[in-house]
C-alpha atoms as a PDB file:
ATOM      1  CA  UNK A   1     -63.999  71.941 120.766  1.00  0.00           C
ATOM      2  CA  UNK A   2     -66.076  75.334 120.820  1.00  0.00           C
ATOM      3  CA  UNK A   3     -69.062  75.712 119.461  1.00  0.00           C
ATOM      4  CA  UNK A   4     -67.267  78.083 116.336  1.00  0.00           C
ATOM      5  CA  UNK A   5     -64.820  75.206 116.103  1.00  0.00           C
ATOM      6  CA  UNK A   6     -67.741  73.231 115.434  1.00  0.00           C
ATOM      7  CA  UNK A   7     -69.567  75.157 112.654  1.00  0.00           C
ATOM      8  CA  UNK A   8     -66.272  75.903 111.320  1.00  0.00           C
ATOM      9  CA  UNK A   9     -66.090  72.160 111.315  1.00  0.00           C
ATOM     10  CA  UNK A  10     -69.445  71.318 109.411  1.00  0.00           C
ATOM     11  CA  UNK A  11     -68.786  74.176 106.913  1.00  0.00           C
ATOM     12  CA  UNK A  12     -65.619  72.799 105.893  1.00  0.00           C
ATOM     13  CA  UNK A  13     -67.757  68.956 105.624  1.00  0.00           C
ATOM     14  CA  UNK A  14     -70.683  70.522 103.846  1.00  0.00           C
ATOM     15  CA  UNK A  15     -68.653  72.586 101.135  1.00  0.00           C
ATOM     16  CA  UNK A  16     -66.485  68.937 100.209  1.00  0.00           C
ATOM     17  CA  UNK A  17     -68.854  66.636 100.778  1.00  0.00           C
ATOM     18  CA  UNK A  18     -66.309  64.695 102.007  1.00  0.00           C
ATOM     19  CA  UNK A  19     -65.110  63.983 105.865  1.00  0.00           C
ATOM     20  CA  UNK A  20     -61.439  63.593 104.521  1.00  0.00           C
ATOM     21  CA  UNK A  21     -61.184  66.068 102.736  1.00  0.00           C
ATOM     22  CA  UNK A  22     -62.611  68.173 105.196  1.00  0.00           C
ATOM     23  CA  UNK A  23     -60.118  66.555 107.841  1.00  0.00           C
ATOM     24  CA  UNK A  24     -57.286  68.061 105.484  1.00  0.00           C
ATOM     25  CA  UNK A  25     -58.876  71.450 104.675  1.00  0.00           C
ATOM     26  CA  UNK A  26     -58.892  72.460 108.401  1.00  0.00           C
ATOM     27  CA  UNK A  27     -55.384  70.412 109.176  1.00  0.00           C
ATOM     28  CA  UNK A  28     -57.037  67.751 111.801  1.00  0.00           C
ATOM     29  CA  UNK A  29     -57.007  63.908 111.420  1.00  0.00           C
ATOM     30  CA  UNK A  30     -60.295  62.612 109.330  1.00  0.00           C
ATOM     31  CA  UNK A  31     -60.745  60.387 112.650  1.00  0.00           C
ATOM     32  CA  UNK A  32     -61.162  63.585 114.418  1.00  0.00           C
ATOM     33  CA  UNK A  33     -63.387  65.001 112.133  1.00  0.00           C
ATOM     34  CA  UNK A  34     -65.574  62.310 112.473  1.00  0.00           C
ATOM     35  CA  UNK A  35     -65.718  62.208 115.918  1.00  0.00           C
ATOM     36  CA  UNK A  36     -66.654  65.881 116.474  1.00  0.00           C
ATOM     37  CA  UNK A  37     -69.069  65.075 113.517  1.00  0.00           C
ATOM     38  CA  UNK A  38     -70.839  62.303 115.652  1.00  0.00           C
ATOM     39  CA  UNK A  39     -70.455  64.211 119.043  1.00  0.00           C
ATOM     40  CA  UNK A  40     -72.479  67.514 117.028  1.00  0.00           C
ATOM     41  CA  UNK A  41     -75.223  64.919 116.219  1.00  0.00           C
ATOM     42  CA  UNK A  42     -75.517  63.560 119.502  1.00  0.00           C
ATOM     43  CA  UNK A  43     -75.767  67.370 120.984  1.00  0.00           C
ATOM     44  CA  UNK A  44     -78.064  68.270 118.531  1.00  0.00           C
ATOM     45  CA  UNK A  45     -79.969  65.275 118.570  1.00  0.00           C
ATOM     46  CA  UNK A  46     -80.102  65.159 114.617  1.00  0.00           C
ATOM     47  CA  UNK A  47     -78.443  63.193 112.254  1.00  0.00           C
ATOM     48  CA  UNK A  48     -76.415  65.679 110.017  1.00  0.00           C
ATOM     49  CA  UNK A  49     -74.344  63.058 107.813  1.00  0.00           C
ATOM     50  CA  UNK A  50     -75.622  59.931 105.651  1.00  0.00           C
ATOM     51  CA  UNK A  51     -72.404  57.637 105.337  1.00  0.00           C
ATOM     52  CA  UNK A  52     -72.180  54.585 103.274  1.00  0.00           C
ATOM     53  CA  UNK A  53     -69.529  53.135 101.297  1.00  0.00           C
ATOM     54  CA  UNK A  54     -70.058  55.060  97.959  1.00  0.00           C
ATOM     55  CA  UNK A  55     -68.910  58.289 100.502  1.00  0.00           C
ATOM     56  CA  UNK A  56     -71.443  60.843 102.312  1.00  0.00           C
ATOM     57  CA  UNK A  57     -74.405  63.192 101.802  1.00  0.00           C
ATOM     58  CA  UNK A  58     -76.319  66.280 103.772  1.00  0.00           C
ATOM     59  CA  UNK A  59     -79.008  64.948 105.472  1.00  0.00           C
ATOM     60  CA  UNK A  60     -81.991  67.435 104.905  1.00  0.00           C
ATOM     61  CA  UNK A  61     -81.508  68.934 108.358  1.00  0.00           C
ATOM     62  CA  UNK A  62     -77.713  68.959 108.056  1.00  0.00           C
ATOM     63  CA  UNK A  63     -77.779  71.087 104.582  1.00  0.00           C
ATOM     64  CA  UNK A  64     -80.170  73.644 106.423  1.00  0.00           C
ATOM     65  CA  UNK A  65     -77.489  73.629 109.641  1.00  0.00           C
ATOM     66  CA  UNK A  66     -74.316  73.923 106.877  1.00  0.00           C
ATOM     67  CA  UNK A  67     -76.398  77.099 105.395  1.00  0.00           C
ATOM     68  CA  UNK A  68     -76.948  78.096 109.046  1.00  0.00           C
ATOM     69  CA  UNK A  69     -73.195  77.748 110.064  1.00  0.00           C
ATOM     70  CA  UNK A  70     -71.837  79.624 106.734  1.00  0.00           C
ATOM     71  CA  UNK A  71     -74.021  82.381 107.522  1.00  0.00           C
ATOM     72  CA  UNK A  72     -73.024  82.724 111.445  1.00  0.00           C
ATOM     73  CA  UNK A  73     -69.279  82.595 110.599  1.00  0.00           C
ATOM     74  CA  UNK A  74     -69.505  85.257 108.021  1.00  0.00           C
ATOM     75  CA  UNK A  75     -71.324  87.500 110.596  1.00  0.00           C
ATOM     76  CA  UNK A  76     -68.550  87.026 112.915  1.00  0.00           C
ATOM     77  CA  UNK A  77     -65.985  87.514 110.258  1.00  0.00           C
ATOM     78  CA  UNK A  78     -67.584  90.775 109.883  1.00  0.00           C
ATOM     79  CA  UNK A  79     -67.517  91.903 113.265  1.00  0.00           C
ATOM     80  CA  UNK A  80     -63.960  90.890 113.705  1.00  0.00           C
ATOM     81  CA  UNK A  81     -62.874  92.576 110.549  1.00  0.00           C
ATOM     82  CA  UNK A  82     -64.613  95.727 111.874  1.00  0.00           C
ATOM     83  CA  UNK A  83     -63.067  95.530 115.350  1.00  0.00           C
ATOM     84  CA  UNK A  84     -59.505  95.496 113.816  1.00  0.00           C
ATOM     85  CA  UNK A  85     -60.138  99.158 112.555  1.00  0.00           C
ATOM     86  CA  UNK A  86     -61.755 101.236 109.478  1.00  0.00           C
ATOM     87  CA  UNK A  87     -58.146 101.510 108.254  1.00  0.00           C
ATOM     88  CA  UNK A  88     -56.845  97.396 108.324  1.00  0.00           C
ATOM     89  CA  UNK A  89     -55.503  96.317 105.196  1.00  0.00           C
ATOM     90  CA  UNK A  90     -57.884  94.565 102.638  1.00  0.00           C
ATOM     91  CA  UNK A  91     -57.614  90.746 102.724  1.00  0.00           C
ATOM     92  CA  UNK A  92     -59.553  87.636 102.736  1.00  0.00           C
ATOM     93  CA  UNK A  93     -61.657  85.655 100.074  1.00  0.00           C
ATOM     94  CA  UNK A  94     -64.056  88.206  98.518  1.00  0.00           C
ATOM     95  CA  UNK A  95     -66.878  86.036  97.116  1.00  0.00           C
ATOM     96  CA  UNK A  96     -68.656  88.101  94.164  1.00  0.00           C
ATOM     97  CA  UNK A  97     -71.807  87.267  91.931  1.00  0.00           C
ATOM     98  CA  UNK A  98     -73.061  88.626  89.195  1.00  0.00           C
ATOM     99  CA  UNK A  99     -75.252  87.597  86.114  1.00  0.00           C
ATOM    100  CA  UNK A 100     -73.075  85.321  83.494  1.00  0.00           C
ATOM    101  CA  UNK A 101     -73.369  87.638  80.562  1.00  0.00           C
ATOM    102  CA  UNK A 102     -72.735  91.192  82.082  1.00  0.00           C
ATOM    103  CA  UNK A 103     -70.339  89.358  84.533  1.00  0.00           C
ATOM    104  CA  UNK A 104     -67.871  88.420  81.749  1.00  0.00           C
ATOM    105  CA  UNK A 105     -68.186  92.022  79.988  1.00  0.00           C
ATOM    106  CA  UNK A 106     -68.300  94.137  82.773  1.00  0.00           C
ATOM    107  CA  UNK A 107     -67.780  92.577  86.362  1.00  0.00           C
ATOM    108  CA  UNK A 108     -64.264  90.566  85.138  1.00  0.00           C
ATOM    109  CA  UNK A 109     -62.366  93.179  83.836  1.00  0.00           C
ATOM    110  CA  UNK A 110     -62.948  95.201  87.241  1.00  0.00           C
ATOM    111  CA  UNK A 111     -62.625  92.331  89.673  1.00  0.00           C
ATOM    112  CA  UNK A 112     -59.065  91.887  87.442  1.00  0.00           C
ATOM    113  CA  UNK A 113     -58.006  95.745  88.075  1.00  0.00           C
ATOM    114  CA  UNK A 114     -59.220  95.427  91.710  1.00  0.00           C
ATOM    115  CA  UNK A 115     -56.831  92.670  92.675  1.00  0.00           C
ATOM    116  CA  UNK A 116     -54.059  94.265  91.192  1.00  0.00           C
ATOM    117  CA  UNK A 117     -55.078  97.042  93.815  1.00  0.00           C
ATOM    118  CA  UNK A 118     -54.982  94.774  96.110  1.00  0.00           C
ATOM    119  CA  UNK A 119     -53.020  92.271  96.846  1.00  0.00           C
ATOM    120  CA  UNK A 120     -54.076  91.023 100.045  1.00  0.00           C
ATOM    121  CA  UNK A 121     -57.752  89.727  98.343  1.00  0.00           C
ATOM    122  CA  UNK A 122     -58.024  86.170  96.182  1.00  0.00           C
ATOM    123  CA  UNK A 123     -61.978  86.322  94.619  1.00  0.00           C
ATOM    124  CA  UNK A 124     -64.388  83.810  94.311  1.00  0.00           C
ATOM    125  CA  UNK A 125     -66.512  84.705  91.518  1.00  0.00           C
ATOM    126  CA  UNK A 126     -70.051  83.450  90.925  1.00  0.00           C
ATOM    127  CA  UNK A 127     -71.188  84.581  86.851  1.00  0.00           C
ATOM    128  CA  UNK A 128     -74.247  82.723  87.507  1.00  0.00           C
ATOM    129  CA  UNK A 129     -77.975  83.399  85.636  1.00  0.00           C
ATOM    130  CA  UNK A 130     -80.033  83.170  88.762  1.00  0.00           C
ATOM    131  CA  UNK A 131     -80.212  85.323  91.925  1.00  0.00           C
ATOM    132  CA  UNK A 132     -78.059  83.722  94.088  1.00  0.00           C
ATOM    133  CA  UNK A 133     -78.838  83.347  98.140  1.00  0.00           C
ATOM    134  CA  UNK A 134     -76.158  85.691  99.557  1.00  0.00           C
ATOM    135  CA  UNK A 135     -76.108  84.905 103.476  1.00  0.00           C
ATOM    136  CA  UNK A 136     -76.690  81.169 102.314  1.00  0.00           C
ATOM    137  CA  UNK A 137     -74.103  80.897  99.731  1.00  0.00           C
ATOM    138  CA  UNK A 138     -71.302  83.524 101.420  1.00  0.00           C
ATOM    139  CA  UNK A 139     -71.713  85.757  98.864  1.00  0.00           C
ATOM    140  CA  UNK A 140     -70.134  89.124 100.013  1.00  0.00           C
ATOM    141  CA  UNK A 141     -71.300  91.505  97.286  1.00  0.00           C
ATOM    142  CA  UNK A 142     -73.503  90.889  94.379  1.00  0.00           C
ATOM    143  CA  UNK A 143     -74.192  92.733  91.233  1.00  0.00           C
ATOM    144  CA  UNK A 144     -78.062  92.697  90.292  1.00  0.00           C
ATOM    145  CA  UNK A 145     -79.584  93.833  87.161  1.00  0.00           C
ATOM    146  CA  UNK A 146     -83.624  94.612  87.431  1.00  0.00           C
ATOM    147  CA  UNK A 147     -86.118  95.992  90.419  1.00  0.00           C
ATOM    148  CA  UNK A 148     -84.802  94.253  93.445  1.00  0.00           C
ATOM    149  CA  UNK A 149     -87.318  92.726  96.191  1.00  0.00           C
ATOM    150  CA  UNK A 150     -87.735  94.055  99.514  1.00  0.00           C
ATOM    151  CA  UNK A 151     -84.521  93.086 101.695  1.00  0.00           C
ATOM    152  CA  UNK A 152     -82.454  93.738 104.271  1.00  0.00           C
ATOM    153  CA  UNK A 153     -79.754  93.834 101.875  1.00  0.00           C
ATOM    154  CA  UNK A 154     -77.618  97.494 101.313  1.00  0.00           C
ATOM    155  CA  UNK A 155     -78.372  98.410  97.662  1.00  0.00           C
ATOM    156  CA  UNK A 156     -76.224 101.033  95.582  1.00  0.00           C
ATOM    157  CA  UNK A 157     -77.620 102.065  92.259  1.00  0.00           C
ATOM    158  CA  UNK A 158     -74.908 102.368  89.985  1.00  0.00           C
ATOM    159  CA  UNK A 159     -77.106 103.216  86.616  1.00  0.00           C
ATOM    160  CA  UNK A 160     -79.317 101.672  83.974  1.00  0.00           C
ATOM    161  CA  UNK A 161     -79.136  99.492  81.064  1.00  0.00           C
ATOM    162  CA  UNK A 162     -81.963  99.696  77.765  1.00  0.00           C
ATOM    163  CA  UNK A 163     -83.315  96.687  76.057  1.00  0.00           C
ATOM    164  CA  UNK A 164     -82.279  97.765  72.642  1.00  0.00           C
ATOM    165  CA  UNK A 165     -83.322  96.919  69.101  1.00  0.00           C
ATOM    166  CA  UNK A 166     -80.583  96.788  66.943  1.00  0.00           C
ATOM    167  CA  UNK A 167     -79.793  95.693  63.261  1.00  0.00           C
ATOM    168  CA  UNK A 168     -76.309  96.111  60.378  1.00  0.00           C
ATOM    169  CA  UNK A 169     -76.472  99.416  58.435  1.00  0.00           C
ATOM    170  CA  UNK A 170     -76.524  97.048  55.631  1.00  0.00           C
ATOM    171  CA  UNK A 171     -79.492  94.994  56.011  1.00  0.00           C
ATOM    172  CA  UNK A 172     -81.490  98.331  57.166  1.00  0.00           C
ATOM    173  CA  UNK A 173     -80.068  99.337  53.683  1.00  0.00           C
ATOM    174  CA  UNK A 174     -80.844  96.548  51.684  1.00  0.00           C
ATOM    175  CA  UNK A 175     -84.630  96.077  54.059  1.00  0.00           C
ATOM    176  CA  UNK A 176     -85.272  99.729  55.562  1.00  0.00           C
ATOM    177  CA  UNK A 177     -85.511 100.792  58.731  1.00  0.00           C
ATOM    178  CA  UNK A 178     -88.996 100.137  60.630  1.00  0.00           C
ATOM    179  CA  UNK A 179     -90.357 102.980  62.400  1.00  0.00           C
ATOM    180  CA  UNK A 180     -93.185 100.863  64.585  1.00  0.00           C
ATOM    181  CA  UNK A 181     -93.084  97.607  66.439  1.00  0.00           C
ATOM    182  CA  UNK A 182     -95.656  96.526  64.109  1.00  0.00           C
ATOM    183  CA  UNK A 183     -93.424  96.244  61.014  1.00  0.00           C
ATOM    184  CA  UNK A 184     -90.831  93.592  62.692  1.00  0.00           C
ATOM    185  CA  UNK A 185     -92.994  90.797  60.923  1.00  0.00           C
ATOM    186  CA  UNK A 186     -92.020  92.747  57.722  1.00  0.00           C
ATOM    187  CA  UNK A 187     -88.353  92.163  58.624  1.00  0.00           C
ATOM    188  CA  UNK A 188     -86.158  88.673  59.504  1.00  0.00           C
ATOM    189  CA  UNK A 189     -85.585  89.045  63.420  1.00  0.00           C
ATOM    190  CA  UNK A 190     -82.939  87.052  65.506  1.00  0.00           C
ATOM    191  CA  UNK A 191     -84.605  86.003  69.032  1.00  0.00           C
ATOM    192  CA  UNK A 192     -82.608  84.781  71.773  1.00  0.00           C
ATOM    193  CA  UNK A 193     -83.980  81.857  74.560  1.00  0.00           C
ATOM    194  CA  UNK A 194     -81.563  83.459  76.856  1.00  0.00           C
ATOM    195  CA  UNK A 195     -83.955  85.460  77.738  1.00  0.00           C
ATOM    196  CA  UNK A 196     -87.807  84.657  79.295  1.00  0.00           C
ATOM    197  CA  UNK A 197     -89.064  87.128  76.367  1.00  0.00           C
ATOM    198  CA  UNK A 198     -87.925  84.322  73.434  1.00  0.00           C
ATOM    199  CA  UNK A 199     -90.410  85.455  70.292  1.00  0.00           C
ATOM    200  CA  UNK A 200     -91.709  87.728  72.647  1.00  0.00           C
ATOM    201  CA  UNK A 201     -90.116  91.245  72.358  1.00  0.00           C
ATOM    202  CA  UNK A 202     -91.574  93.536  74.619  1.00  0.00           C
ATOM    203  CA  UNK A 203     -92.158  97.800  73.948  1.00  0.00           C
ATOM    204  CA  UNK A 204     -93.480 100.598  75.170  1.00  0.00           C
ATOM    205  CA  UNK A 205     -96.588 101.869  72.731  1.00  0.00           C
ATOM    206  CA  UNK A 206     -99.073 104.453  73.612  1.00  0.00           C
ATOM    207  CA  UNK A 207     -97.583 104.800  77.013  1.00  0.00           C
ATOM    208  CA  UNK A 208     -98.231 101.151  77.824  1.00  0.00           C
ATOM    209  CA  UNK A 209     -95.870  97.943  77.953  1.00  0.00           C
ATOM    210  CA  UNK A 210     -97.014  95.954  74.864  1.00  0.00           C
ATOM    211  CA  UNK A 211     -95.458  92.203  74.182  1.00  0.00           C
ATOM    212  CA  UNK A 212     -95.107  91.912  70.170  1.00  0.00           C
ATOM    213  CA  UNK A 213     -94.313  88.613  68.398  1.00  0.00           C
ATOM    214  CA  UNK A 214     -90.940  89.362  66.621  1.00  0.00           C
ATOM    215  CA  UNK A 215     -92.233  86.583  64.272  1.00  0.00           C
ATOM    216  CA  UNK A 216     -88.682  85.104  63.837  1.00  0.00           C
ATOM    217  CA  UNK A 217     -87.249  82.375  61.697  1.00  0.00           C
ATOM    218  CA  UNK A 218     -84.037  81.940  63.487  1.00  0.00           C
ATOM    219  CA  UNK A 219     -83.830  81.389  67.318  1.00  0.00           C
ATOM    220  CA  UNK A 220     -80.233  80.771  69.374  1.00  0.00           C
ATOM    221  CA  UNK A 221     -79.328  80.341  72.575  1.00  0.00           C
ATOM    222  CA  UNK A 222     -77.465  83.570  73.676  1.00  0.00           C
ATOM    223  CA  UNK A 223     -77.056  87.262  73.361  1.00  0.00           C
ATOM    224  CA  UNK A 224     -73.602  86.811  71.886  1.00  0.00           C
ATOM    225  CA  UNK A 225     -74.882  84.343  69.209  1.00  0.00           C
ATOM    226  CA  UNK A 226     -77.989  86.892  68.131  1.00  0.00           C
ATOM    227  CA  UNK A 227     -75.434  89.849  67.928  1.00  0.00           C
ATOM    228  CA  UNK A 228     -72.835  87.889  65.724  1.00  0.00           C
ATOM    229  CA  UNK A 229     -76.220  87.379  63.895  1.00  0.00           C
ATOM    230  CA  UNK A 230     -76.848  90.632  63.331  1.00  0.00           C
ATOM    231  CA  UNK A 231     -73.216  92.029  62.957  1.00  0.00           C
ATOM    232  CA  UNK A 232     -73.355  89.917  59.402  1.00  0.00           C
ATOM    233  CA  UNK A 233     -76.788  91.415  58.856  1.00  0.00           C
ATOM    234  CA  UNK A 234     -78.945  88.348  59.724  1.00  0.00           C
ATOM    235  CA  UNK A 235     -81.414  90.841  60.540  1.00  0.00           C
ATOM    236  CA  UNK A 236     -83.307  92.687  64.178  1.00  0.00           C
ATOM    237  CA  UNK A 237     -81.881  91.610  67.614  1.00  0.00           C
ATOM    238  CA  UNK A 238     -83.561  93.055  70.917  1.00  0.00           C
ATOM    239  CA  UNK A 239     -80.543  92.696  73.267  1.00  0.00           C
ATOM    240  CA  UNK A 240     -79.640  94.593  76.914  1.00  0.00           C
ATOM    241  CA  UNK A 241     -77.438  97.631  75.805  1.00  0.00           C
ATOM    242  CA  UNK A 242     -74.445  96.075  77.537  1.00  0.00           C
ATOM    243  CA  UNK A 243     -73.909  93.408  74.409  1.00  0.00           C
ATOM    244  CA  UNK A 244     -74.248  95.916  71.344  1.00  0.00           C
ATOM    245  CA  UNK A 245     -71.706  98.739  73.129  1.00  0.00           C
ATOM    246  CA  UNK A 246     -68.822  98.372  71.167  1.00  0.00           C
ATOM    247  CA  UNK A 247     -70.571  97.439  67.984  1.00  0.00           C
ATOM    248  CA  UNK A 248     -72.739 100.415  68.360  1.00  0.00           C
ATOM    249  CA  UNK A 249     -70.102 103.139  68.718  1.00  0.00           C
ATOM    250  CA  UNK A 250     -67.609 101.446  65.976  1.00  0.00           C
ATOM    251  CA  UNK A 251     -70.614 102.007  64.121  1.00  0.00           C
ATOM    252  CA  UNK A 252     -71.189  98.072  62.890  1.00  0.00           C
ATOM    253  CA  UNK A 253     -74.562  98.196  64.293  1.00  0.00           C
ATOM    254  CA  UNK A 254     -77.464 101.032  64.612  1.00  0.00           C
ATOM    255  CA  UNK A 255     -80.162 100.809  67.314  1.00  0.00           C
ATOM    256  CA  UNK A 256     -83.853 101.533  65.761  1.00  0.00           C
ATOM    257  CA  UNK A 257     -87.799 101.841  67.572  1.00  0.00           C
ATOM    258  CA  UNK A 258     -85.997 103.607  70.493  1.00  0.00           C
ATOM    259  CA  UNK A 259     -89.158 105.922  71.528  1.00  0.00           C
ATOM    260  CA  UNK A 260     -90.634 102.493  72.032  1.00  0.00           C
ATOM    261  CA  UNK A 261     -87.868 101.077  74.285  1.00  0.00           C
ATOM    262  CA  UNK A 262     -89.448  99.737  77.296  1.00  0.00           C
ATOM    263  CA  UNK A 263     -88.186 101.896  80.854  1.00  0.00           C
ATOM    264  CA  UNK A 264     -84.517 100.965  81.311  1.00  0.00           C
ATOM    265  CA  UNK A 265     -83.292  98.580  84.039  1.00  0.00           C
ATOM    266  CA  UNK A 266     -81.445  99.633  87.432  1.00  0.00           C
ATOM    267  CA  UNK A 267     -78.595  97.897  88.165  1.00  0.00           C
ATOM    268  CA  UNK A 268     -77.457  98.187  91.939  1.00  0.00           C
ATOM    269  CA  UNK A 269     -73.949  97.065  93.795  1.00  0.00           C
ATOM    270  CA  UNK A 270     -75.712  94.830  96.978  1.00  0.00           C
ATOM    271  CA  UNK A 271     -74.508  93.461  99.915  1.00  0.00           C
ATOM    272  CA  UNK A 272     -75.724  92.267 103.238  1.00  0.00           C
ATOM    273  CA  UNK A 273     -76.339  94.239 106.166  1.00  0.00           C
ATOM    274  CA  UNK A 274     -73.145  94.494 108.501  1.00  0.00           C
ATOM    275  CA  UNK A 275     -70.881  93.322 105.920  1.00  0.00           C
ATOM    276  CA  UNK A 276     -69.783  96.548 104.832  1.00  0.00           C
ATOM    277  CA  UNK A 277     -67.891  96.324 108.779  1.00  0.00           C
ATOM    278  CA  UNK A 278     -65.451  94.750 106.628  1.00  0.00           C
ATOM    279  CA  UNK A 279     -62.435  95.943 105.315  1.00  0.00           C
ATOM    280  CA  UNK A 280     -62.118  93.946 101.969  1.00  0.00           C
ATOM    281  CA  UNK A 281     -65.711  94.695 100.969  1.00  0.00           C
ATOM    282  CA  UNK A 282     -65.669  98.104 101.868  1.00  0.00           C
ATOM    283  CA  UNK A 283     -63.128  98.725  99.596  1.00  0.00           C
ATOM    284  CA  UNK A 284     -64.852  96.522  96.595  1.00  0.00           C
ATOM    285  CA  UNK A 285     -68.051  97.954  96.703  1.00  0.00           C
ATOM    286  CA  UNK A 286     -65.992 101.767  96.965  1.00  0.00           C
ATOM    287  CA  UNK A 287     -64.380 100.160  94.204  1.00  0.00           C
ATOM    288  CA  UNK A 288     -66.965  98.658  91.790  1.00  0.00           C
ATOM    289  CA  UNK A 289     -69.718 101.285  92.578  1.00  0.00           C
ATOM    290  CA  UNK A 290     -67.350 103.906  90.907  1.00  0.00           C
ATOM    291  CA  UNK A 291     -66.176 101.940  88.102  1.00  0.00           C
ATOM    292  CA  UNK A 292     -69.543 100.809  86.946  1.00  0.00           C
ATOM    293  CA  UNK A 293     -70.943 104.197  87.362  1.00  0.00           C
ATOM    294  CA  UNK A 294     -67.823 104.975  84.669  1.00  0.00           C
ATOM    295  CA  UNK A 295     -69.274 102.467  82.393  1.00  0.00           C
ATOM    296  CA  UNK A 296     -72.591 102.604  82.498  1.00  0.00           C
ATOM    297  CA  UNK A 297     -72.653 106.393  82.157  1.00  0.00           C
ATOM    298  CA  UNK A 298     -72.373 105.990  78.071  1.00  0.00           C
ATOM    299  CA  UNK A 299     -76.370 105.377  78.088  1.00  0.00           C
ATOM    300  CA  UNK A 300     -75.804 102.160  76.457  1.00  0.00           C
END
């Protein structure tokens, strides 16, 4: 057994935490499996596997080998895809992340459209609200909203979305419409712990970023829960643009304070370097850089 036989191997042990059903994902006996498991350790001169009775577990150095062999593989997955040719068919498991919210709005609908385009692709999609790892979790192409840290990931800006504050035109009827951030404690205001702001809604006053305690009585847990809120005029919501679109231009909602919106976000299409060598994520990020361009270019 080869050393990619190996790590192809592990990978399949790591991602089922199980040597059986390892044994069955990559069609060898589970006696095999654990041999080559046991003849890797003695190589490496590590133990890799904890077994016991109750099943198995990563040793510490085994989970940082598993992230080590996922990440090899993929590399060599690229170059192969790139040697076939510029012009091989799409196909493969695309793995795709993006954050939960502006996954199921935006990112779904697309990745939907994309393998009807394409039916030599099956997707792996990650709606997850944290910045996942992408050479250590396989992740082929990520969606990321907000300023993105030095990398030697490929980043595509595809456009911005606003932090918005938005309200019913029948409680601004019934309440009026505030024209500073200082008259939200005049007003009932919806907060949200989805996001790190909570109570904390955050402006641009004076040319300077300015945090101002919405002051509000009711609290939930997501974006969709303050904008239901608001849509039977519980009051102001500060949401991202991307959860008020529809009830904006149906007209069921009406944004307010927006000379004090804070700058807008970017939001980019990333991958890793050398990836793009394939042929299945060059034609999703060709893909989902135009069609988010398309629907971001509304302004909200």
């Amino acid at each position: 057994m080869d050393r990619i036989q190996e790590m192809t191997l592990f990978a399949a042990v790591a991602e089922q935490s199980s040597l059986a059903a390892a044994a069955r994902r990559v069609g060898l006996s589970t006696a095999t499996v654990t041999r080559a498991v046991a003849q890797l350790e003695s190589r490496l001169g590590v133990l890799l596997v904890v077994r016991s009775t109750r099943g198995m577990r990563l040793t510490e150095a085994g989970e940082r080998f598993a992230v080590d062999c996922r990440r090899l593989l993929a590399d060599i997955d690229a170059v192969e895809s790139a040697a076939a040719g510029v012009h091989a068919a799409p196909s493969g498991l695309l793995t795709v992340t993006a954050p939960q919210a502006f996954g199921a709005l935006h990112v779904t609908p697309l990745l939907i459209r994309f393998l009807d385009a394409q039916p030599g692709i099956e997707i792996r999609a990650l709606l997850l609200d944290r910045v996942v790892p992408m050479l250590e979790e396989g992740v082929d192409v990520a969606i990321r909203i907000g300023a993105l840290p030095d990398s030697s990931l490929t980043a595509i800006p595809v456009g911005t979305l606003r932090r918005m504050v938005c309200a019913s035109p029948a409680y601004l009827a019934a309440r009026g419409t505030p024209v500073h951030p200082d008259q939200l404690r005049q007003h009932a205001t919806i907060t949200t712990s989805a996001a790190d702001r909570a109570r904390k809604w955050q402006f641009r006053i004076d040319g300077r970023a300015h945090a101002v305690d919405a002051g509000s009585r009711l609290s939930v847990t997501s974006y969709h829960a303050a904008v239901s809120a608001a849509l039977h005029d519980g009051g102001l919501i500060q949401v991202p643009s991307y959860q008020v679109r529809m009830p904006l231009q149906q007209g069921h909602l009406a944004c307010v304070l927006e000379e004090f919106e804070i700058a807008p976000e970017p939001v980019h299409v990333v991958y890793p370097e050398g990836r793009q060598g394939s042929a299945k994520v060059r034609a999703f990020v060709a893909f989902c850089v135009d069609a988010l361009r398309d629907e971001l270019r509304v302004g909200y």
